[in-house]
Protein backbone atom coordinates (compact mmCIF):
# COMPACT_ATOMS: atom_id res chain seq x y z
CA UNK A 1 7.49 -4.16 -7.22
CA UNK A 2 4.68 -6.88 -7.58
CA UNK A 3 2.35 -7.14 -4.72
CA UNK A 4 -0.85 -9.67 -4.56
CA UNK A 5 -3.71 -9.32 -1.82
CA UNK A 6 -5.55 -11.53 -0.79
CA UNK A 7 -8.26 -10.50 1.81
CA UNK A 8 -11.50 -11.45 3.17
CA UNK A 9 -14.40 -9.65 5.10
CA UNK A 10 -17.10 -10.53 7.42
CA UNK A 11 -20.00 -8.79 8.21
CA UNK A 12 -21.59 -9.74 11.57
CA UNK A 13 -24.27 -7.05 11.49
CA UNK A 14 -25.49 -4.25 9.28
CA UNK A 15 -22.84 -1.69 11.41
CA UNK A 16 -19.83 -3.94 11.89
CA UNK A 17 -17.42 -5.87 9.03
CA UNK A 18 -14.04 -7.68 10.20
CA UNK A 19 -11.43 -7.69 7.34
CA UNK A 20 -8.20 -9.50 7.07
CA UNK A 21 -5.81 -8.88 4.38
CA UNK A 22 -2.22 -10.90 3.40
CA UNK A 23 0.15 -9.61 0.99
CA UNK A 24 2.36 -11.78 -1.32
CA UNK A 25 5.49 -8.74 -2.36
CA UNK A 26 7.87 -9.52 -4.61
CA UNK A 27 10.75 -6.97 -5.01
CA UNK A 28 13.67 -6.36 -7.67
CA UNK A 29 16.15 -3.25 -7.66
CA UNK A 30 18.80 -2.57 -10.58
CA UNK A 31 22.12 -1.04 -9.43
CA UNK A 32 24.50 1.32 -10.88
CA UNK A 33 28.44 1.44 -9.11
CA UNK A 34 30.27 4.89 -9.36
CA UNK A 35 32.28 2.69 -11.37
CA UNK A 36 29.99 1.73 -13.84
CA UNK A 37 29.38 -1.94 -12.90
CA UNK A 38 25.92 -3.10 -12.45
CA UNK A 39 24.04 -5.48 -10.25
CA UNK A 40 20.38 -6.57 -9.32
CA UNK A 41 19.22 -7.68 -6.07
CA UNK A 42 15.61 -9.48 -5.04
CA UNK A 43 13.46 -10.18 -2.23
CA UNK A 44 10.36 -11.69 -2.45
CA UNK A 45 7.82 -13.95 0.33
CA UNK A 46 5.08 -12.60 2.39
CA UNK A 47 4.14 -9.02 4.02
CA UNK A 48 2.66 -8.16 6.86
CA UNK A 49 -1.00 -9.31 7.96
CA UNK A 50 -3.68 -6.49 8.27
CA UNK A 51 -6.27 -7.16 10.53
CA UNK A 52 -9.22 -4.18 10.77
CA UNK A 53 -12.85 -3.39 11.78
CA UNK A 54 -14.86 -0.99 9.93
CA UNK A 55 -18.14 0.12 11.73
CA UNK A 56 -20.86 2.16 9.78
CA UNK A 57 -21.66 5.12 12.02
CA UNK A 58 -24.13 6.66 9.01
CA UNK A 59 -26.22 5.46 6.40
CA UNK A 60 -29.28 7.67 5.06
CA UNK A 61 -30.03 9.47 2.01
CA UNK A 62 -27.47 7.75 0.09
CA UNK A 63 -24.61 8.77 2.27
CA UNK A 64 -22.89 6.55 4.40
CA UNK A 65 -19.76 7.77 6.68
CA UNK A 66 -17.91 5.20 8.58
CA UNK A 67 -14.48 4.69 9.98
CA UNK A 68 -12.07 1.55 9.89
CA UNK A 69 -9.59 0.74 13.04
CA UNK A 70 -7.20 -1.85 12.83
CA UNK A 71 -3.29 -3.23 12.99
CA UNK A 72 -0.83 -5.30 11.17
CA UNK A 73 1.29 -8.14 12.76
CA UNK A 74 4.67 -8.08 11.45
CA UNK A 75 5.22 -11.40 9.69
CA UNK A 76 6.70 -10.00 6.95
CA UNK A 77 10.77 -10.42 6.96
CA UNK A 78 12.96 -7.40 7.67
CA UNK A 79 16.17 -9.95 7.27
CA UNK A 80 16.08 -10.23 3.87
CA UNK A 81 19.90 -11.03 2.37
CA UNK A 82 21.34 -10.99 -1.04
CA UNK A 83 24.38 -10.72 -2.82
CA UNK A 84 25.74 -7.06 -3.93
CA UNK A 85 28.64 -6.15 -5.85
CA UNK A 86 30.26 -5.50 -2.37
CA UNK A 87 29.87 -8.47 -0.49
CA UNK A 88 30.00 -11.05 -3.12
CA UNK A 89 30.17 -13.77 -3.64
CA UNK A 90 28.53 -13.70 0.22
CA UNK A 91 24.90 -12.65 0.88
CA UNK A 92 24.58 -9.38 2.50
CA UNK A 93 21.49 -7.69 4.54
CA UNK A 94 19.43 -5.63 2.07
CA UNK A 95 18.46 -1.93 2.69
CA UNK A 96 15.14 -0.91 4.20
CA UNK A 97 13.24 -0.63 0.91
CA UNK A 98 13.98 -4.27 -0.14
CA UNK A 99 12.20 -5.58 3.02
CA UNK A 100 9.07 -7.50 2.80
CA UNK A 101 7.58 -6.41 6.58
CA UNK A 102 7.82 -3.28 9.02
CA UNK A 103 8.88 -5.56 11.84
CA UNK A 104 6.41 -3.42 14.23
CA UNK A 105 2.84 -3.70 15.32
CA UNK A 106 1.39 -0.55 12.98
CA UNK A 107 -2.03 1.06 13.30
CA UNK A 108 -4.38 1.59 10.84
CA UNK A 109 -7.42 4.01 11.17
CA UNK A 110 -9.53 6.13 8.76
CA UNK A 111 -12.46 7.90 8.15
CA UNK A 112 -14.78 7.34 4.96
CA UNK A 113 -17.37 9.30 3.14
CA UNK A 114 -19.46 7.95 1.03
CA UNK A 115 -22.32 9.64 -1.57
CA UNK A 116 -24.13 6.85 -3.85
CA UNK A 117 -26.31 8.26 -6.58
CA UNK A 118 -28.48 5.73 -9.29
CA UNK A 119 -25.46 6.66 -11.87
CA UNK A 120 -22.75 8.53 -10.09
CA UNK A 121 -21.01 8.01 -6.80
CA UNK A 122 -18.69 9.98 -4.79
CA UNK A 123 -16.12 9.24 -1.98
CA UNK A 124 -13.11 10.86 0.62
CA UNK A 125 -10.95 8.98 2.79
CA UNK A 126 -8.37 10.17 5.67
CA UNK A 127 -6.02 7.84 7.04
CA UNK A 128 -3.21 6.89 8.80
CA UNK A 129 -0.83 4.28 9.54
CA UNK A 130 1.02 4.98 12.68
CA UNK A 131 4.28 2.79 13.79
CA UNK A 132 4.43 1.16 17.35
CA UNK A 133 7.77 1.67 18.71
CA UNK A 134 11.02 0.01 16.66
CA UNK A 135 11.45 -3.19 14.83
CA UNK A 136 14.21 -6.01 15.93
CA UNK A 137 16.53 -4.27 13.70
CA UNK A 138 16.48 -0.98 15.46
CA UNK A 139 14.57 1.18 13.49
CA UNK A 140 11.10 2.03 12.23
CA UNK A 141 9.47 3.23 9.03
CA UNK A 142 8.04 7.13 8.74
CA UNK A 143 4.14 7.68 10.10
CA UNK A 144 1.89 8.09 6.88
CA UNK A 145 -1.07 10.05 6.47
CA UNK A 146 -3.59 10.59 3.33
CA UNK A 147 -6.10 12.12 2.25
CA UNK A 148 -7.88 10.48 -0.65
CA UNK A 149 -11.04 11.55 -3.28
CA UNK A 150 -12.52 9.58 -6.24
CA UNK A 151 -15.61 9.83 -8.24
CA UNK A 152 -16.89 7.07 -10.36
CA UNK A 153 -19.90 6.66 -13.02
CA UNK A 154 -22.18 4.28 -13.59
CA UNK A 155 -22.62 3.55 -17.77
CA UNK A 156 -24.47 0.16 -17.78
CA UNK A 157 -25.93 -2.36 -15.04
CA UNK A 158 -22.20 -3.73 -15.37
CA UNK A 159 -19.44 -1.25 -16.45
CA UNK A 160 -18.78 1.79 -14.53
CA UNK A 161 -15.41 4.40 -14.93
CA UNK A 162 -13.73 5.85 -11.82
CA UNK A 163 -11.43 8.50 -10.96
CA UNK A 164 -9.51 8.88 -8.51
CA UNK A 165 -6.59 12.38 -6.71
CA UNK A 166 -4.84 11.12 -3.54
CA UNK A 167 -2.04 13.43 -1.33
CA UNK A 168 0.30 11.04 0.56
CA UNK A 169 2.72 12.27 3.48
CA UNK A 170 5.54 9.72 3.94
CA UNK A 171 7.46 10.31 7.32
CA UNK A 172 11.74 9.65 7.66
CA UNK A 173 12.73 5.91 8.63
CA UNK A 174 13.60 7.02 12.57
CA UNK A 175 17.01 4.93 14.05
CA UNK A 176 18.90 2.74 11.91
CA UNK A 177 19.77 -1.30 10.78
CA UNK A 178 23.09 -1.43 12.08
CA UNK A 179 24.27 -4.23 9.56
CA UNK A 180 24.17 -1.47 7.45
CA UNK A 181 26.50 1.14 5.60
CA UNK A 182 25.04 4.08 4.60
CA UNK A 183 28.04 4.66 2.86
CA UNK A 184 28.11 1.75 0.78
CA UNK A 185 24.17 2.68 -1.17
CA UNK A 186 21.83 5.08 -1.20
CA UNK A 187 18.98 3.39 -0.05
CA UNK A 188 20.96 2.36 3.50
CA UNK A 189 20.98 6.22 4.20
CA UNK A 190 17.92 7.08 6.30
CA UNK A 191 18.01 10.73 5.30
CA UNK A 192 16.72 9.56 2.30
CA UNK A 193 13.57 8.80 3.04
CA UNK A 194 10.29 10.71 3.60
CA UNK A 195 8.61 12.85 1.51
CA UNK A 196 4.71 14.33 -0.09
CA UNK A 197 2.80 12.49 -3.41
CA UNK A 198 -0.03 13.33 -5.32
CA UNK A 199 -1.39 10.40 -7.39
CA UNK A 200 -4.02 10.03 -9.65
CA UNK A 201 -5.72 6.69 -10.63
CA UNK A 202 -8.35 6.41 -13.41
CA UNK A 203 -9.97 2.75 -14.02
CA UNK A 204 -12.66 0.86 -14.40
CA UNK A 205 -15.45 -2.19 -12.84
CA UNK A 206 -17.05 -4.57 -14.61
CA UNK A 207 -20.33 -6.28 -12.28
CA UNK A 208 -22.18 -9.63 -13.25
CA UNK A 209 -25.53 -8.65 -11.19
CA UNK A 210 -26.83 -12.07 -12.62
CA UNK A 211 -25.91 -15.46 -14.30
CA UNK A 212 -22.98 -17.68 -13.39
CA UNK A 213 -20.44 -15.01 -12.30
CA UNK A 214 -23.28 -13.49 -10.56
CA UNK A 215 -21.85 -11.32 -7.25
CA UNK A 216 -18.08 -11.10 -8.96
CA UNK A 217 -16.54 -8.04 -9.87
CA UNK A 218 -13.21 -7.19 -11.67
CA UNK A 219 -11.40 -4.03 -11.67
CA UNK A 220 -8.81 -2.33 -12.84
CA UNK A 221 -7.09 1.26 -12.51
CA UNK A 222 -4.02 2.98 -13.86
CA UNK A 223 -2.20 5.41 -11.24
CA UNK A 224 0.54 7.62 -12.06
CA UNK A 225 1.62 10.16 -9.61
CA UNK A 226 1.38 13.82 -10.86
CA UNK A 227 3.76 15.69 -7.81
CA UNK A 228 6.51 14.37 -5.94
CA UNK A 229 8.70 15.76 -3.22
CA UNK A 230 11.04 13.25 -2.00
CA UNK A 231 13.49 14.00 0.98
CA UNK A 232 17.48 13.29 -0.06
CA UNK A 233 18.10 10.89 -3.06
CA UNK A 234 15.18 8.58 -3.49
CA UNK A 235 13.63 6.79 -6.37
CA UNK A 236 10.87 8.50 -7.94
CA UNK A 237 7.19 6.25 -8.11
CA UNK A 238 6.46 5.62 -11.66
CA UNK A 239 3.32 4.14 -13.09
CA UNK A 240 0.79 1.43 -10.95
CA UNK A 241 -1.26 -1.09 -12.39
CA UNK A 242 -4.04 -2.64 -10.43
CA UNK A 243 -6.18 -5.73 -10.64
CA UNK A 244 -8.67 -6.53 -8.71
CA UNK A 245 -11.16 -9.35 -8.35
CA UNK A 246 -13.80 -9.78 -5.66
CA UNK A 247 -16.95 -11.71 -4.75
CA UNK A 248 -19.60 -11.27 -2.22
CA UNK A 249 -21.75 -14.05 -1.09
């Protein structure tokens, strides 16, 4: 999976900052038949667009605590086709984790804690993304809910190292696509879905506070998960790499 945000933020008062966010996902699964024949299928185009408000109820002593409410519009395709080992040589609708979109109006809400010392700052996140009824195709992706904690440290006016222990409750797909066979793949099967991860992230930010890339930032942060209890038969998460760049005028 390859996934690139793009997202901007306004701030139209010291309290209140508007965000929008679009996702570019591209997808690739590699098959194994019970009869040892082997196949890939893709999916790739845009996700869904996040829309959110995040309002500072908070800010003294170096703590800040404020909380983000938004939704996503479901742009993002839920029809995407390809050709398996079963259908070929025609194009066939791909299972639910090969889809680019939820297809339904999700919201998105949490609750930040922030503590910002000269050289070491601290934060905790809960959220939530909760699913609005079912998609076109009859179904709907699990609730999920997470509670998140990093740390990060401040070496020079432009390098700091982070850290970074998240838990991750991933609810069952409820109904069903009915274009398709649970019985012909795994992944079709909504019993197999749902589940609990803890993931770690370590990384780091590099900050020009002056000259010609003055206000950018670039980060980066390796995640790996380090539990993971997965309802039915589901691919395990492996390693995450992300990059990040951002400016602030």
């Amino acid at each position: 999976m390859e996934m690139h945000m793009l997202g901007a933020m306004y701030a139209p008062s010291n309290r209140l900052t508007l965000m929008a966010m679009l996702n570019a996902v591209s997808l690739k699964m590699d098959h194994l038949t019970r009869m040892g024949g082997n196949f890939t299928t893709k999916s790739s185009g845009l996700g869904d667009l996040k829309i959110s408000g995040l309002y500072k109820f908070f800010n003294k002593n170096n703590q800040v605590i404020h909380g983000r409410f938004g939704f996503s519009i479901p742009i993002g395709s839920i029809d995407e086709k390809d050709v398996t080992q079963a259908s070929a040589p025609y194009e066939t609708v791909l299972p639910y984790p090969m889809q680019l979109g939820s297809g339904t109006f999700d919201i998105d809400q949490a609750l930040t804690y922030l503590l910002q010392g000269q050289l070491f700052s601290y934060g905790a996140q809960l959220s939530s993304t909760i699913r609005v009824g079912k998609n076109s195709r009859e179904y709907a992706y699990g609730n999920q809910f997470r509670i998140a904690n990093w740390a990060a440290m401040k070496l020079t006016d432009w390098f700091s190292i982070s850290a970074r222990i998240e838990q991750v409750w991933l609810g069952r797909i409820s109904g069903e696509d009915p274009d398709l066979n649970p019985m012909m793949v795994i992944t079709a099967n909504t019993e197999n879905s749902g589940g609990t991860l803890l993931n770690s992230g370590f990384g780091f930010n590099i900050y020009a506070p002056s000259g010609v890339f003055k206000n950018l930032r670039f980060g980066l942060e390796y995640g790996f998960p380090l539990h993971q209890s997965l309802k039915g038969v589901q691919l395990k998460r492996k390693q995450a790499l992300t990059l990040g760049l951002q400016y602030s005028m």
